[in-house]
PDB file of N, CA and C in Angstrom:
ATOM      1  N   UNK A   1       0.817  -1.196   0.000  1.00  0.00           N
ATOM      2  CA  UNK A   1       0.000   0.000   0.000  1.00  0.00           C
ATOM      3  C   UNK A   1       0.862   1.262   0.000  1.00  0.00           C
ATOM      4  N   UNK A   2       2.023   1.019   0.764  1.00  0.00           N
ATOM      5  CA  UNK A   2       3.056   2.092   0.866  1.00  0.00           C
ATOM      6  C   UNK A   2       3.542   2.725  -0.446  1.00  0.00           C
ATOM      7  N   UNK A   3       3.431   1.690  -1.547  1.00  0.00           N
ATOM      8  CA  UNK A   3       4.425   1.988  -2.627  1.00  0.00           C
ATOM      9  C   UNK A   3       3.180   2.257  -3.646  1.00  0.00           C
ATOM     10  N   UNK A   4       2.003   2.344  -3.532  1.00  0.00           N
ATOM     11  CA  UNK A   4       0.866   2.925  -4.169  1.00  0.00           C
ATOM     12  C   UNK A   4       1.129   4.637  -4.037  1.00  0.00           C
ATOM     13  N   UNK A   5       1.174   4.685  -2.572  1.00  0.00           N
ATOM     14  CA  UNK A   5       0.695   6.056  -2.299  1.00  0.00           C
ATOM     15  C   UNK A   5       2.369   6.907  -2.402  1.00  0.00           C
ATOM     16  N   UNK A   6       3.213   6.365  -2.547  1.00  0.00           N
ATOM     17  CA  UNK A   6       4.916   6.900  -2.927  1.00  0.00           C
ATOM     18  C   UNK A   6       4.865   7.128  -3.971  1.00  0.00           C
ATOM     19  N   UNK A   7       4.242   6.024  -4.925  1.00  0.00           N
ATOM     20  CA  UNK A   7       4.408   6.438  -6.502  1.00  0.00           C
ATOM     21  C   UNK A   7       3.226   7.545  -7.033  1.00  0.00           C
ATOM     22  N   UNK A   8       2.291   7.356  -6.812  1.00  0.00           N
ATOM     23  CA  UNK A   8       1.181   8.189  -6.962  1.00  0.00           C
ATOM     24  C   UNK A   8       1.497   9.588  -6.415  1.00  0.00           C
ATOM     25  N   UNK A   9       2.260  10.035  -5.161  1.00  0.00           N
ATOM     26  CA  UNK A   9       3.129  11.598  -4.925  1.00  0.00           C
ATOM     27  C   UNK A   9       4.075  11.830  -5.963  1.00  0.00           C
ATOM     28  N   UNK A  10       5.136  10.723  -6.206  1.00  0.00           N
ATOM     29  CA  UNK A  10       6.038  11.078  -7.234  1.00  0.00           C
ATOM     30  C   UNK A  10       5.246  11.591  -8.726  1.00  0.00           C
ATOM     31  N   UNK A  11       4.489  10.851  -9.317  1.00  0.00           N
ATOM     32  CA  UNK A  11       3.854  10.922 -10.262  1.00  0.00           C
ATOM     33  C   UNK A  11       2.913  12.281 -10.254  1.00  0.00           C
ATOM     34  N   UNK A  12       2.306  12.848  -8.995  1.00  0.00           N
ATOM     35  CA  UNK A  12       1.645  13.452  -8.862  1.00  0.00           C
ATOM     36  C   UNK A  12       2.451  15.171  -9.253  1.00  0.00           C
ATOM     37  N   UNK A  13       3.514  15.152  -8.586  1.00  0.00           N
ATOM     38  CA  UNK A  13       4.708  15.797  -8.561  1.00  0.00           C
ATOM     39  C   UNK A  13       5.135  16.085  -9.832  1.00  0.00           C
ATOM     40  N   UNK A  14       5.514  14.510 -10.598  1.00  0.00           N
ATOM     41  CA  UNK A  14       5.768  15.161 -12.190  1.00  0.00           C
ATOM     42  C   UNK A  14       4.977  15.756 -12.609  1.00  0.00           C
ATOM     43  N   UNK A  15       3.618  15.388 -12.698  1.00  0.00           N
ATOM     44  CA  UNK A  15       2.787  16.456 -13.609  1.00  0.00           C
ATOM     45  C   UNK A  15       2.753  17.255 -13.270  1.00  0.00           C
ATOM     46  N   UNK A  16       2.520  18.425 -11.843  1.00  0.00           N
ATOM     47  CA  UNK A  16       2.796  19.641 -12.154  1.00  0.00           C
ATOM     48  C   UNK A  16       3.730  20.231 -12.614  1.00  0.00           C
ATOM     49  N   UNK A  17       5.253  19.379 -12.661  1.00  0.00           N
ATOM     50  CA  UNK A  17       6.303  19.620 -12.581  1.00  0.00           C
ATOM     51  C   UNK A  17       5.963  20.320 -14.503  1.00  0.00           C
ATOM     52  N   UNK A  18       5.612  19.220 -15.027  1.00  0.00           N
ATOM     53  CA  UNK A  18       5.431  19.209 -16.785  1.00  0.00           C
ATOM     54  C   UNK A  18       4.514  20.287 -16.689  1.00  0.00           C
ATOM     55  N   UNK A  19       2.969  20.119 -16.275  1.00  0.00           N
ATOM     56  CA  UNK A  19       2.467  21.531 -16.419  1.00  0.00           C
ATOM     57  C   UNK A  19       2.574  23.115 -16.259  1.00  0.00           C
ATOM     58  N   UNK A  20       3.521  23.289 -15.268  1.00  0.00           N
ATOM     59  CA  UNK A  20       4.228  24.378 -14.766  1.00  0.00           C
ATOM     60  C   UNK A  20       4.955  24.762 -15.445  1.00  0.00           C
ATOM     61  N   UNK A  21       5.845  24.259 -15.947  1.00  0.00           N
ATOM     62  CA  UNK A  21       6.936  24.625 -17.070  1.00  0.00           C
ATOM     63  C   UNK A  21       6.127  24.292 -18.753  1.00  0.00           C
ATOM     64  N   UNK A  22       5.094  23.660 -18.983  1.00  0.00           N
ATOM     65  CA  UNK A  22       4.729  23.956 -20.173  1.00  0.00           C
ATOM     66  C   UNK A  22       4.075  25.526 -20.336  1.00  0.00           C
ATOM     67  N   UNK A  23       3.578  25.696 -18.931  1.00  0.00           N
ATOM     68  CA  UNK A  23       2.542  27.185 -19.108  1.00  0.00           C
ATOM     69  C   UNK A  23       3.989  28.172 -19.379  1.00  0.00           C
ATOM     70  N   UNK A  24       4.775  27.685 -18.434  1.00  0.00           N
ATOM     71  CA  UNK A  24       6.251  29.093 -18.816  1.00  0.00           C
ATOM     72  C   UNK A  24       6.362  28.934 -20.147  1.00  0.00           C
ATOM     73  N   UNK A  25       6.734  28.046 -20.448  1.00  0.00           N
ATOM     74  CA  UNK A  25       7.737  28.111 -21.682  1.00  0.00           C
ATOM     75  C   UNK A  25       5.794  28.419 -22.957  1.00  0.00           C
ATOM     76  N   UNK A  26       4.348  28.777 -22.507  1.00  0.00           N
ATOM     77  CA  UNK A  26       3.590  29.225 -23.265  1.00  0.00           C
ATOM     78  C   UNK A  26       3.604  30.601 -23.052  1.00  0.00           C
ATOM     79  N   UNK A  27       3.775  31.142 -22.005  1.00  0.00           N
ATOM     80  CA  UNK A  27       3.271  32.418 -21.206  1.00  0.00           C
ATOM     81  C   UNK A  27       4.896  33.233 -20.831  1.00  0.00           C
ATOM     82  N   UNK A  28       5.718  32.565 -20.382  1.00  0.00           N
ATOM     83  CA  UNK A  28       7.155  33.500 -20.333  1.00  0.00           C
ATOM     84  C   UNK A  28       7.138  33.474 -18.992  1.00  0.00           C
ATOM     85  N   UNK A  29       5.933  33.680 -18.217  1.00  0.00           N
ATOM     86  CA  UNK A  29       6.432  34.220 -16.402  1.00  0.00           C
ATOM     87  C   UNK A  29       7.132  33.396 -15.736  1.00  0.00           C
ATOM     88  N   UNK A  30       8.045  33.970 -15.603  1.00  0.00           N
ATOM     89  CA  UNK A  30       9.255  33.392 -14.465  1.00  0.00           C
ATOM     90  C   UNK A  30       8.714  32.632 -13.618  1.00  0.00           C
ATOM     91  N   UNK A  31       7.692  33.054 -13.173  1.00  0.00           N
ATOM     92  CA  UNK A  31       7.022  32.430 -11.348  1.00  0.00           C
ATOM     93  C   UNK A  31       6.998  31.159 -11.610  1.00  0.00           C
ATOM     94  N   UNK A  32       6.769  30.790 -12.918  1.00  0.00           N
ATOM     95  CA  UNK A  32       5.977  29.537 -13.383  1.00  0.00           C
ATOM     96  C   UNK A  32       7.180  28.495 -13.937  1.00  0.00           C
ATOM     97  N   UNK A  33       8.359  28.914 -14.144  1.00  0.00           N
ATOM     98  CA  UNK A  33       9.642  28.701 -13.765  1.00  0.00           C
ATOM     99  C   UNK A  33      10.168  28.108 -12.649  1.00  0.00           C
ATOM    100  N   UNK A  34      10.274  28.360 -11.799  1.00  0.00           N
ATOM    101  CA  UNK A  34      10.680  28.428 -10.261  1.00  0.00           C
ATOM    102  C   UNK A  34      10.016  27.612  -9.957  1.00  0.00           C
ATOM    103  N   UNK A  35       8.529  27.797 -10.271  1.00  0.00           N
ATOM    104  CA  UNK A  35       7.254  26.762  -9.656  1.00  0.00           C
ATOM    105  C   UNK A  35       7.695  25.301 -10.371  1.00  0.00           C
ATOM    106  N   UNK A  36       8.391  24.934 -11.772  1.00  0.00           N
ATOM    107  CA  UNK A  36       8.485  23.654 -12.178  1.00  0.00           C
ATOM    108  C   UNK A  36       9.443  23.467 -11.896  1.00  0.00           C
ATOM    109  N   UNK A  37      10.206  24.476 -11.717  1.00  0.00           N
ATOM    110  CA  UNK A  37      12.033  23.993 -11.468  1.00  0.00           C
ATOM    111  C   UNK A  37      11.582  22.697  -9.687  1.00  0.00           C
ATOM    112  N   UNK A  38      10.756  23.854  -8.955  1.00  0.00           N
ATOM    113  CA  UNK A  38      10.870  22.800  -7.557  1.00  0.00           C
ATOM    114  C   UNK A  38       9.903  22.103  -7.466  1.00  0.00           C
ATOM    115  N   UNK A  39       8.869  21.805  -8.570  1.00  0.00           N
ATOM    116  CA  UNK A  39       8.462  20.610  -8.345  1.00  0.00           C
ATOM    117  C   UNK A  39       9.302  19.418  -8.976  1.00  0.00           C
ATOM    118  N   UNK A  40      10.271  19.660 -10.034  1.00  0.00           N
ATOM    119  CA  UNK A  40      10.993  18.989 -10.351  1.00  0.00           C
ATOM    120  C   UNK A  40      12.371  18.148  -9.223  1.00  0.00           C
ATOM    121  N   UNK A  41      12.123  19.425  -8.400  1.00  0.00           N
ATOM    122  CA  UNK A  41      12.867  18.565  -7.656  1.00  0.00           C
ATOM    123  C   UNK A  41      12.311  17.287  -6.286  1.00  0.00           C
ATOM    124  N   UNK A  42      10.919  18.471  -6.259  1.00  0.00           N
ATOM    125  CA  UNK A  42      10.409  17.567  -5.966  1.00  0.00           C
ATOM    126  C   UNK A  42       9.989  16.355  -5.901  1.00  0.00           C
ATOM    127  N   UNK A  43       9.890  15.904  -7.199  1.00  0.00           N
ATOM    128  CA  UNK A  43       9.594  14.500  -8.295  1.00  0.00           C
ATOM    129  C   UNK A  43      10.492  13.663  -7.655  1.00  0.00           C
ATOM    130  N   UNK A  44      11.782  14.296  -7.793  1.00  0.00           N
ATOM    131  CA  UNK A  44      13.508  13.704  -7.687  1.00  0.00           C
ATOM    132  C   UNK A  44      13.128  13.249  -5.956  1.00  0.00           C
ATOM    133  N   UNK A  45      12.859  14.181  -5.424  1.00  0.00           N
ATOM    134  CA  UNK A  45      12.568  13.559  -3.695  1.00  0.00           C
ATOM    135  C   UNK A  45      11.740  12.674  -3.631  1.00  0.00           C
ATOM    136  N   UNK A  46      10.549  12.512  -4.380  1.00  0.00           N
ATOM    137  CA  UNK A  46       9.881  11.220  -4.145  1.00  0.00           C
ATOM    138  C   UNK A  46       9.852  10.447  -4.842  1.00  0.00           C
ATOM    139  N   UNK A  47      10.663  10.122  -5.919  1.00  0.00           N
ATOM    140  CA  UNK A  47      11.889   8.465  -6.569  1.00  0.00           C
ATOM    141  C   UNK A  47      12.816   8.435  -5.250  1.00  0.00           C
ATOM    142  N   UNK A  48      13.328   9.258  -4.835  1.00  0.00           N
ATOM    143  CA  UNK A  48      14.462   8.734  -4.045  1.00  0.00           C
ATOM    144  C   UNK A  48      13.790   8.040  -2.611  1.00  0.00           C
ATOM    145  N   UNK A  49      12.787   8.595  -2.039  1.00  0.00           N
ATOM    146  CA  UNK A  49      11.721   7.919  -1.199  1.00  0.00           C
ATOM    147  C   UNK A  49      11.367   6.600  -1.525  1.00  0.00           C
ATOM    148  N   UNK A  50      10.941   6.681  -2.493  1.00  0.00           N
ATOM    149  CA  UNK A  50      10.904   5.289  -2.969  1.00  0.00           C
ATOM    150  C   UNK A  50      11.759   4.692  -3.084  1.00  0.00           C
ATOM    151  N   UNK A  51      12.495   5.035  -3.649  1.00  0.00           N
ATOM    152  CA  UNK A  51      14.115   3.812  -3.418  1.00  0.00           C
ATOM    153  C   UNK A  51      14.167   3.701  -2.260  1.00  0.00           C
ATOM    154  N   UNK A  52      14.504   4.906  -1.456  1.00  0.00           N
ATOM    155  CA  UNK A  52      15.054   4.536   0.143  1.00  0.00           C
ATOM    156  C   UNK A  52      13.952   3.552   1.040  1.00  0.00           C
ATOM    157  N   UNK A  53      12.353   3.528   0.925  1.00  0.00           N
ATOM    158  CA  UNK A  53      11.590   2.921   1.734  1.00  0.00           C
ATOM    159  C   UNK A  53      11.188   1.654   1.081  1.00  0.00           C
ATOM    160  N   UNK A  54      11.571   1.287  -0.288  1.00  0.00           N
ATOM    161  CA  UNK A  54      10.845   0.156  -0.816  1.00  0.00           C
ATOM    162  C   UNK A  54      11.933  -0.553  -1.789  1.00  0.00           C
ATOM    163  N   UNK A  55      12.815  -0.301  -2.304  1.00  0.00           N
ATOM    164  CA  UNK A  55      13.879  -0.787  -3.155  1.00  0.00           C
ATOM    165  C   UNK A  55      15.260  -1.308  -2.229  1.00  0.00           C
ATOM    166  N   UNK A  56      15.644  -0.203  -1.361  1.00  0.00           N
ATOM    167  CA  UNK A  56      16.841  -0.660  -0.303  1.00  0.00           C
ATOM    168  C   UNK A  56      16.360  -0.349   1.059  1.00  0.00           C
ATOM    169  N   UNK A  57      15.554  -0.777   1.151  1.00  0.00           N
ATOM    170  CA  UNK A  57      14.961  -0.347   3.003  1.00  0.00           C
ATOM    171  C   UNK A  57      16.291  -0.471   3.958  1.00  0.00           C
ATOM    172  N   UNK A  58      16.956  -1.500   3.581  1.00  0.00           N
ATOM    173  CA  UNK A  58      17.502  -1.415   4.965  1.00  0.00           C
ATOM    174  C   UNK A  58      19.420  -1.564   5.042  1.00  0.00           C
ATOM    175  N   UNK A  59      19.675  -1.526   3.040  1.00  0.00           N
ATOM    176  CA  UNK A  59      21.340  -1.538   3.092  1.00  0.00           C
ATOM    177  C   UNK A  59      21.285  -0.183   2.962  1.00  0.00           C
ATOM    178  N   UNK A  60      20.642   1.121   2.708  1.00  0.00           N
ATOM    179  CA  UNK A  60      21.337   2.354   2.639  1.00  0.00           C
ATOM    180  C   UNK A  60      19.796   3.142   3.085  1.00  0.00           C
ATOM    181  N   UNK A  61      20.280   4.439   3.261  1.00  0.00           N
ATOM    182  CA  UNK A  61      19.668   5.322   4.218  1.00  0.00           C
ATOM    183  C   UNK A  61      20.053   6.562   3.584  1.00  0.00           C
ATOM    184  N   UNK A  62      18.916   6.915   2.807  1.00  0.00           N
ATOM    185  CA  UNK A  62      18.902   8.156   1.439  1.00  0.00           C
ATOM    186  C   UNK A  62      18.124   9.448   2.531  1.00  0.00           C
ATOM    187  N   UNK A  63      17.765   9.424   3.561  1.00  0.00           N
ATOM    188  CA  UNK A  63      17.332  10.781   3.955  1.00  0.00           C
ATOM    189  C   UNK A  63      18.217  11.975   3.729  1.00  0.00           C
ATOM    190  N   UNK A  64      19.529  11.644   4.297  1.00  0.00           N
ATOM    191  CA  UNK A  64      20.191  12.967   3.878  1.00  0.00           C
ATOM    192  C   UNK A  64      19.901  13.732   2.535  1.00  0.00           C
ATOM    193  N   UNK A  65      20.185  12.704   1.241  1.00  0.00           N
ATOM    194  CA  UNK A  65      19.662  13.007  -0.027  1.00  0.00           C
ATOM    195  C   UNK A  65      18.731  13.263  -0.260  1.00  0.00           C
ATOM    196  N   UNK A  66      17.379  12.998   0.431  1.00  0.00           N
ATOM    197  CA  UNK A  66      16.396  13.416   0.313  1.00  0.00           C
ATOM    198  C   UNK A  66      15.869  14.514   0.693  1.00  0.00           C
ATOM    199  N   UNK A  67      16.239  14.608   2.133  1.00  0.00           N
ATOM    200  CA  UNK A  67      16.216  16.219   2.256  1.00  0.00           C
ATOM    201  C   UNK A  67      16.875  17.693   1.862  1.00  0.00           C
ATOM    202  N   UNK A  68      18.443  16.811   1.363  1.00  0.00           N
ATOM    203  CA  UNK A  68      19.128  18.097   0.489  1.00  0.00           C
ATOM    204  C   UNK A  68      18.336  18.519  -0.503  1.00  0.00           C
ATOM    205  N   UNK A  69      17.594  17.916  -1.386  1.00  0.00           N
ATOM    206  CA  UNK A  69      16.687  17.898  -2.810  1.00  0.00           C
ATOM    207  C   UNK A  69      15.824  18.418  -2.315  1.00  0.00           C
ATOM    208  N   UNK A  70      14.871  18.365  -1.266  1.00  0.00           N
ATOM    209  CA  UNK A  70      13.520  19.126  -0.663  1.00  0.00           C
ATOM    210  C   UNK A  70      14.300  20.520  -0.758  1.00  0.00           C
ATOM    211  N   UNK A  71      15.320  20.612   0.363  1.00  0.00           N
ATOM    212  CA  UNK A  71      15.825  21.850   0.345  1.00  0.00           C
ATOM    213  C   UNK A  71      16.296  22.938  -0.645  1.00  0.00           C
ATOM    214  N   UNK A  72      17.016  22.306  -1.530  1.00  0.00           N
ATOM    215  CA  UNK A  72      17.738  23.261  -2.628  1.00  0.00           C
ATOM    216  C   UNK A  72      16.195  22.961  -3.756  1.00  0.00           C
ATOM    217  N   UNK A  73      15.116  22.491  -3.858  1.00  0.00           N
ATOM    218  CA  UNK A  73      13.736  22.784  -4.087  1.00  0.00           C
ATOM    219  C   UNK A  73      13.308  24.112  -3.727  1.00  0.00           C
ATOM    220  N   UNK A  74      13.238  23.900  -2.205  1.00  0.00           N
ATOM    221  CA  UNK A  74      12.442  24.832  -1.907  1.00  0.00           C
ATOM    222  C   UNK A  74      13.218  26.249  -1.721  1.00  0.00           C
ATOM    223  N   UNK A  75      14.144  26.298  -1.749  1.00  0.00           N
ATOM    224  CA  UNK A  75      15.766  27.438  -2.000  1.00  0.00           C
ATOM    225  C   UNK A  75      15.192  28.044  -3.373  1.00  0.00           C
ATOM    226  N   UNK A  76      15.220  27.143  -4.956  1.00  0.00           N
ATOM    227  CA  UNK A  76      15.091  27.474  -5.555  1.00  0.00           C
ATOM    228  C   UNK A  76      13.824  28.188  -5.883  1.00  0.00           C
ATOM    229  N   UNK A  77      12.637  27.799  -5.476  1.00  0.00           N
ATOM    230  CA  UNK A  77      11.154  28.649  -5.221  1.00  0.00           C
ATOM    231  C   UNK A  77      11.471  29.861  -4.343  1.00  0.00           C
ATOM    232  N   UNK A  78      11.874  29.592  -3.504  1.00  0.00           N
ATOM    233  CA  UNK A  78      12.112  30.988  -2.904  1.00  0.00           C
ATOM    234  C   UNK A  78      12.939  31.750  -3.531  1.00  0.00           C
ATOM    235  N   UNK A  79      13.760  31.490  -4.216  1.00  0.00           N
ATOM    236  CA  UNK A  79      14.763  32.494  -4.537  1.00  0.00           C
ATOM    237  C   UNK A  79      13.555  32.951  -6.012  1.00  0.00           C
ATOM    238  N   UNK A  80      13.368  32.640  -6.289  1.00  0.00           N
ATOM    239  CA  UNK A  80      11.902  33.150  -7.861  1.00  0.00           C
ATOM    240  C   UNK A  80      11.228  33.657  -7.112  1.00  0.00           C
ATOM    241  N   UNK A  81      10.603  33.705  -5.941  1.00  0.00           N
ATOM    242  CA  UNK A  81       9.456  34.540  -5.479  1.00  0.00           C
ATOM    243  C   UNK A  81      10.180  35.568  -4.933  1.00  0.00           C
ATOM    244  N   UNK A  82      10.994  35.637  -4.502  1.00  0.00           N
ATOM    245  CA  UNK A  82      11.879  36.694  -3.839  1.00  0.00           C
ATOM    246  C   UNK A  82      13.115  37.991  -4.547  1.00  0.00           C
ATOM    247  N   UNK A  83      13.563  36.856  -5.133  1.00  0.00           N
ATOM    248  CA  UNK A  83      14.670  38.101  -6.050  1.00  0.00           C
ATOM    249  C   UNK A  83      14.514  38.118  -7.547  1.00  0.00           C
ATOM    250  N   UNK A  84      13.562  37.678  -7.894  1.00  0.00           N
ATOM    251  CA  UNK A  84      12.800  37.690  -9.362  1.00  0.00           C
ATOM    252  C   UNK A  84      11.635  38.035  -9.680  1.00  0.00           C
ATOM    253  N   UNK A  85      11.481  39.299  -8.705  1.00  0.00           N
ATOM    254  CA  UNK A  85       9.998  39.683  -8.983  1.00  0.00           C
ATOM    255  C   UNK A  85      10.151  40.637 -10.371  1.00  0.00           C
ATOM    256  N   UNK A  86       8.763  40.509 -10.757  1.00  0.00           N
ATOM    257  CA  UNK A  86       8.847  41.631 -12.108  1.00  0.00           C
ATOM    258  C   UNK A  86       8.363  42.998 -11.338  1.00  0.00           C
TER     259      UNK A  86
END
């Protein structure tokens, strides 16, 4: 059940990731940039979830990696809402 609801976030994740950056690259606004750049990384955090809780549960231990990727995610959204305003 675990690996239903892991893949279904990851997956969930790509598509905004694709929709977000299709509207930029239709429309130009940066925001919408930033917004796919970190769901993209987002995506990347929940494959690696999945690896870490269902592929290698118990020879390796991906949190660090996982939370660096949340982080420099959510770094990169902030830094578009913040020092890239129009």
């Amino acid at each position: 059940m675990a690996g239903i609801i892991y893949g279904s976030c990851a997956l969930a994740a790509l598509l905004c990731c694709l929709l977000l950056l299709r509207a930029y690259r239709a429309s130009g606004y940066r925001v919408l940039l930033w917004g796919g750049l970190c769901f993209m990384g987002m995506t990347l955090n929940n494959v690696l979830l999945v690896i870490d809780k269902l592929v290698v549960p118990t020879m390796v231990d991906l949190s660090p990696w996982r939370l660096t990727v949340s982080l420099l995610s959510m770094l990169i959204l902030l830094y578009g809402l913040i020092w890239d305003s129009e």
